[in-house]
Protein backbone atom coordinates (compact mmCIF):
# COMPACT_ATOMS: atom_id res chain seq x y z
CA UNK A 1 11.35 91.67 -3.24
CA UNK A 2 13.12 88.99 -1.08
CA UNK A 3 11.69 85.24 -0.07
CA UNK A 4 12.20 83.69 3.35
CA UNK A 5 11.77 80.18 4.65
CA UNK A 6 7.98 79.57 5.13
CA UNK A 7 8.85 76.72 8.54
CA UNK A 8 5.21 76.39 8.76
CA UNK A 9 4.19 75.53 5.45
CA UNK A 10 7.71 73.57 5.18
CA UNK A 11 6.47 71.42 7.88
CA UNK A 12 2.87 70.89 6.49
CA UNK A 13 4.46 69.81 3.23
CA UNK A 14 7.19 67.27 4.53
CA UNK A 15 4.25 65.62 6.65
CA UNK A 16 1.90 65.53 3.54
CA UNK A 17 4.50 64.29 1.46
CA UNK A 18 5.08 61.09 3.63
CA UNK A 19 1.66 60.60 3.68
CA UNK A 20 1.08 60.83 -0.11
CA UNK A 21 3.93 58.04 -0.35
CA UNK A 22 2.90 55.91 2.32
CA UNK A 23 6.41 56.71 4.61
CA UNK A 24 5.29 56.72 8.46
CA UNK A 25 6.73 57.92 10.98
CA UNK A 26 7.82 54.77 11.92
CA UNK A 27 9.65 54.55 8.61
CA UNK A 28 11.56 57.85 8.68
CA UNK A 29 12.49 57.61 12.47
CA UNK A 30 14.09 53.87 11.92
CA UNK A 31 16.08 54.93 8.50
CA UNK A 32 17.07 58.25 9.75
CA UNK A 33 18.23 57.00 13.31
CA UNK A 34 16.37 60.16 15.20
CA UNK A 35 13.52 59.56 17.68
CA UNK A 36 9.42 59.08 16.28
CA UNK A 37 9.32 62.45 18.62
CA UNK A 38 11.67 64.07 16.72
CA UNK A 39 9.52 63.30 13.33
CA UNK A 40 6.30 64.69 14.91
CA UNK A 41 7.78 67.76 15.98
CA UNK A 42 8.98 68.19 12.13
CA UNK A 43 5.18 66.89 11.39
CA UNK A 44 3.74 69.35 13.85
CA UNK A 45 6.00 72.75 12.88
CA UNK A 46 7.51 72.70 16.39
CA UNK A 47 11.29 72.36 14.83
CA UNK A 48 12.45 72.41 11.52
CA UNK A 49 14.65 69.37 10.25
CA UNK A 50 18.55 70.64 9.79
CA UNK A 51 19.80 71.09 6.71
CA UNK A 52 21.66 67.55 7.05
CA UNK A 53 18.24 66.01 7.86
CA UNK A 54 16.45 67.64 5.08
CA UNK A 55 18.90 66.05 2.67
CA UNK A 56 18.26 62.85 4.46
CA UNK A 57 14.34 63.68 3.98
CA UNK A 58 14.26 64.36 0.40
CA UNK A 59 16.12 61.08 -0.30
CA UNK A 60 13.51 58.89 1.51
CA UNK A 61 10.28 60.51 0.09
CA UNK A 62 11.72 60.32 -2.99
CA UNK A 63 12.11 64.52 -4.05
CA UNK A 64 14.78 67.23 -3.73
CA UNK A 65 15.29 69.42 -0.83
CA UNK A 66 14.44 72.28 -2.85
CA UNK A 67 10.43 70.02 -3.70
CA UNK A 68 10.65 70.02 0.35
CA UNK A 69 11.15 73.91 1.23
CA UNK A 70 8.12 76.31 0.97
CA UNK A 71 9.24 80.21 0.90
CA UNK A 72 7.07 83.73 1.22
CA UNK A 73 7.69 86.02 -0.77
CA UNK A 74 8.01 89.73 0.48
CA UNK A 75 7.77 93.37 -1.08
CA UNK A 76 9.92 95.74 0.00
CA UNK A 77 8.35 99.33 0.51
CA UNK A 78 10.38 101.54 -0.77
């Protein structure tokens, strides 16, 4: 058995979790000095965050990187 990064879900959760909390866009682009189209393609699964910006993530909304990362887990056949 061995878990990867699930980007998609990752995405889906960062995005939900700013909008549980209120945290726009707006919000995260202006304290984290990156571009509003740089948020939405986090929002939107097109790129993940870096591990730097993740950090920076989990600080604003409030929850630990590890809150922020979704993972599969996987069977090995064998």
């Amino acid at each position: 058995m061995y878990r990867t990064l699930d980007r998609d879900r990752t995405c889906l959760k960062i995005k939900a979790l700013s909008g549980e909390r209120g945290i726009t866009v707006d919000i995260i682009s202006d304290e984290m000095n990156v571009s509003k189209q740089t948020v939405y393609s986090w929002f939107s699964g097109k790129k993940m965050p870096s591990i730097d910006h993740m950090i920076e993530l989990a600080d604003i909304l409030n929850t630990s990187v590890d809150e922020l990362l979704v993972t599969r887990v996987y069977i090995k056949d064998g």
